[in-house]
Protein backbone atom coordinates (compact mmCIF):
# COMPACT_ATOMS: atom_id res chain seq x y z
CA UNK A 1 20.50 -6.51 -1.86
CA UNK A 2 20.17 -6.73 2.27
CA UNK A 3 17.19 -5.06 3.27
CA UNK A 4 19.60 -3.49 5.78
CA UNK A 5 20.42 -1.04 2.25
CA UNK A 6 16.63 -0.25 2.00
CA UNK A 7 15.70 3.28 4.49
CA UNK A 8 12.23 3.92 4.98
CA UNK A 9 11.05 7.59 5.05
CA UNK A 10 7.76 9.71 5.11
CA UNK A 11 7.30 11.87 2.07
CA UNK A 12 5.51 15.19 3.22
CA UNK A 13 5.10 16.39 -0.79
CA UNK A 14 5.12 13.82 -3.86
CA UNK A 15 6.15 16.93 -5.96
CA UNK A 16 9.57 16.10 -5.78
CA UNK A 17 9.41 12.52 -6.16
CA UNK A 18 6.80 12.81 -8.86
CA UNK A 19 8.32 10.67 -11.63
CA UNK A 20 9.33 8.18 -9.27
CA UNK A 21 6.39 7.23 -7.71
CA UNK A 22 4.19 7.78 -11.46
CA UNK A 23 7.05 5.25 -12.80
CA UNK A 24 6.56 2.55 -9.70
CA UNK A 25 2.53 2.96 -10.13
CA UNK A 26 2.63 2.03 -13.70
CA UNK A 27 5.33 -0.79 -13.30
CA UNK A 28 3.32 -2.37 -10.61
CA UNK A 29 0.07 -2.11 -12.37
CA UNK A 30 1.26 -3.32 -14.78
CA UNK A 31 2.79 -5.80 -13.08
CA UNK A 32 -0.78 -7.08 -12.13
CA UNK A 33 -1.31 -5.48 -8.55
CA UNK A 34 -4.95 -5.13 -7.93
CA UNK A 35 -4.57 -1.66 -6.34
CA UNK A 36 -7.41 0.29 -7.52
CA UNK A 37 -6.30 1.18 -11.31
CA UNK A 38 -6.21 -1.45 -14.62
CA UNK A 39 -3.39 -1.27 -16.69
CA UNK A 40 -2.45 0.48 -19.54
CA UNK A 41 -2.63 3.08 -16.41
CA UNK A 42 -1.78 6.22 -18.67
CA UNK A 43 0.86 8.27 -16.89
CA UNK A 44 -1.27 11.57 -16.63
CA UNK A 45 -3.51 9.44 -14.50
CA UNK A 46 -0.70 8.24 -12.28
CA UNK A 47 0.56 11.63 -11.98
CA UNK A 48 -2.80 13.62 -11.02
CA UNK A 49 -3.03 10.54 -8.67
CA UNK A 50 0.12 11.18 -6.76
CA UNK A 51 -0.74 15.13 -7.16
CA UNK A 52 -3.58 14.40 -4.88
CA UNK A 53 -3.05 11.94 -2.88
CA UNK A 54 -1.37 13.40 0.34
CA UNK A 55 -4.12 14.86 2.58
CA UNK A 56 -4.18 16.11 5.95
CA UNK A 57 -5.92 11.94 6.95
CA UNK A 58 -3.01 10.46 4.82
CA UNK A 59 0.22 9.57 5.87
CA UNK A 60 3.03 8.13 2.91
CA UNK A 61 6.01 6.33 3.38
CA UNK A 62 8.62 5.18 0.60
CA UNK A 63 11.26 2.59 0.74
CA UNK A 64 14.25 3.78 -0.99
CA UNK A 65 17.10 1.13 -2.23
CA UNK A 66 20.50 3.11 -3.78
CA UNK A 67 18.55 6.37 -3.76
CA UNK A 68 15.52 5.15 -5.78
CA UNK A 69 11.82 5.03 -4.79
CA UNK A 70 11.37 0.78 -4.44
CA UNK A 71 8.12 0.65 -2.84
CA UNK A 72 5.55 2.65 -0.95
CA UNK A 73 2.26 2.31 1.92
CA UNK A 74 -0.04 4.73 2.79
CA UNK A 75 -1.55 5.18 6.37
CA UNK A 76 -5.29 6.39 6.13
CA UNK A 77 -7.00 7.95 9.13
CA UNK A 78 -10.67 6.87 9.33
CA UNK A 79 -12.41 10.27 9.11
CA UNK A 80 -15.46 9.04 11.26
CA UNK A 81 -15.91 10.49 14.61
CA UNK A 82 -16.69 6.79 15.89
CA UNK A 83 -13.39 5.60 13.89
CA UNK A 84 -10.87 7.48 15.58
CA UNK A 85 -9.22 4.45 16.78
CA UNK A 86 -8.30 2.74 13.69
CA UNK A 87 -6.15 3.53 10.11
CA UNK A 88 -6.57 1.79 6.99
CA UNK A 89 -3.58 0.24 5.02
CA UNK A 90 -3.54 1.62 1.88
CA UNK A 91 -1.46 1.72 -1.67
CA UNK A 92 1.20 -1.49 -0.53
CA UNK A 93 3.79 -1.06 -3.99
CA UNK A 94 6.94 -2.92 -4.46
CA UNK A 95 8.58 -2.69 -8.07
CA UNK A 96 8.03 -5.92 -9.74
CA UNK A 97 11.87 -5.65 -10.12
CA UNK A 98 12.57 -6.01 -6.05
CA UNK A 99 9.90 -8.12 -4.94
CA UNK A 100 10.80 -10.56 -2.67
CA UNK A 101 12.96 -9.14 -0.63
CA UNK A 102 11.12 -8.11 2.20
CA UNK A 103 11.22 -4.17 1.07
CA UNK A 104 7.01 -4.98 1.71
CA UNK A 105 7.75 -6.21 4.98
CA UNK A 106 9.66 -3.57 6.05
CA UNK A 107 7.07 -1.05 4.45
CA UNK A 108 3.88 -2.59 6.34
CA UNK A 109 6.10 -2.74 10.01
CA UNK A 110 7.17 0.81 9.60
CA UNK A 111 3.48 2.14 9.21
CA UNK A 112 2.08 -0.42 11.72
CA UNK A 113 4.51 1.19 14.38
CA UNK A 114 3.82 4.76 12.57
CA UNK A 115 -0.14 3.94 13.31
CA UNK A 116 0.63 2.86 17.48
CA UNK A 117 2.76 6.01 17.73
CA UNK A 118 -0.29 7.71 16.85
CA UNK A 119 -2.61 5.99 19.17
CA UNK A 120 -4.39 3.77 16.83
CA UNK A 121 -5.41 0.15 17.98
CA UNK A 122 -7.04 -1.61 14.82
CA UNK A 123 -5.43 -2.03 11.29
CA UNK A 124 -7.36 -2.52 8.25
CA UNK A 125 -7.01 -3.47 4.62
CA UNK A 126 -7.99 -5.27 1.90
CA UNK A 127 -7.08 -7.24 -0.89
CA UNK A 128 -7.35 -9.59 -3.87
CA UNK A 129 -7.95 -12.99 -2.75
CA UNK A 130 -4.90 -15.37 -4.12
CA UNK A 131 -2.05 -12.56 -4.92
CA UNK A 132 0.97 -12.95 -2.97
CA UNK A 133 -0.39 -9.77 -0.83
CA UNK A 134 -2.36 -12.35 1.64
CA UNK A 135 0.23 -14.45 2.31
CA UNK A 136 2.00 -11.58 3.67
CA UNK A 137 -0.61 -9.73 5.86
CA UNK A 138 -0.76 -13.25 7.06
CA UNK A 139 2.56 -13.20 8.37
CA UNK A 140 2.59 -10.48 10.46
CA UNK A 141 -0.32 -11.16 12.03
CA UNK A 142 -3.58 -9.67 9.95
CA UNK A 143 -6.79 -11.60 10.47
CA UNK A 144 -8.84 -11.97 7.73
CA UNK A 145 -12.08 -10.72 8.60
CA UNK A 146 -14.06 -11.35 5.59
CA UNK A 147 -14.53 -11.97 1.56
CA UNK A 148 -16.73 -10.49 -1.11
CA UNK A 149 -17.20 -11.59 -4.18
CA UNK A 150 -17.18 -9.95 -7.46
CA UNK A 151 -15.06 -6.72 -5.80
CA UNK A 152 -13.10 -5.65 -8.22
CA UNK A 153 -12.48 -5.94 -11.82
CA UNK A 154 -9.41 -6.90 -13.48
CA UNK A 155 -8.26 -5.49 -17.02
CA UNK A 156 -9.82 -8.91 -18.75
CA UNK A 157 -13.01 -7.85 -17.24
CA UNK A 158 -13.19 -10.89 -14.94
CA UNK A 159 -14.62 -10.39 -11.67
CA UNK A 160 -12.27 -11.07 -8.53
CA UNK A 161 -13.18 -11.34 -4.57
CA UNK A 162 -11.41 -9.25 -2.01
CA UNK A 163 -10.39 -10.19 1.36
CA UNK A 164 -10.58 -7.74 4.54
CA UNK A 165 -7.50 -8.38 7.11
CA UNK A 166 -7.68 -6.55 10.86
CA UNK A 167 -4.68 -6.49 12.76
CA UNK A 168 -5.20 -5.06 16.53
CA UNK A 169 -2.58 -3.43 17.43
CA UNK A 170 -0.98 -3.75 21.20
């Protein structure tokens, strides 16, 4: 796979993708992403999830390898009058299958040049402190802004810190 095979697209409905994108949310739960859900994630979950998730402050992009949904990001617009200046990374998937090959890359440039095209000038996300994730946001250019302990909990119960990344964009 060349990630010159992978096309990048904006998904205006999930409907039609539905079974797609509930299949890559359970695989990459339960693949151990720390992405707001523990696995088992029971697939009516996933589903109402993806039935809801596109608002009017949300922009979606998929990555698409031989016509199947490989990864997804979601663009956030900060809904606070003083905040109009910034959009939150959100939802950063790859299928545990395709990991690797810079499909997450791809994903994160795409909605970083998504979020200058519409004005925005600060990038924001978070994550779990030691998965693969920070290493990335590293990469391209994130600054970690931040930790806090004891953020989220993992299926085992154990509490794990999240790190904040900024990225200003130019």
């Amino acid at each position: 796979m060349l990630t010159k095979d992978i096309t990048i697209t904006q998904l205006h409905s999930a409907e039609e993708h539905i079974n797609e994108l509930t299949e890559l949310l359970i695989q990459v739960v339960e693949g151990g992403a720390s992405i707001g859900f523990l696995p088992p994630l029971d697939r009516s979950v996933a589903i109402e999830y993806w039935q809801n998730v596109l608002k009017q402050d949300v922009i979606l992009f998929i990555a698409k390898l031989n016509n199947q949904i490989v990864g997804t990001v979601q663009l956030h617009s900060s809904s606070s009058q003083n905040g109009a200046h910034r959009m939150e990374i959100a939802k950063l998937m790859t299928h545990p299958n395709y990991r690797n090959k810079g499909i997450a890359k791809m994903l994160m440039n795409h909605a970083e040049e998504r979020a200058k095209q519409e004005g925005k000038t600060l990038l924001i996300l978070d994550t779990r402190k030691g998965d693969p994730s920070n290493l990335l946001y590293s990469s391209i250019g994130f600054i970690e802004a931040g930790q806090i302990p004891n953020f989220a909990r993992s299926s085992d119960g154990q509490l794990h810190t999240t790190v904040f990344y900024y990225k200003i964009l130019k």
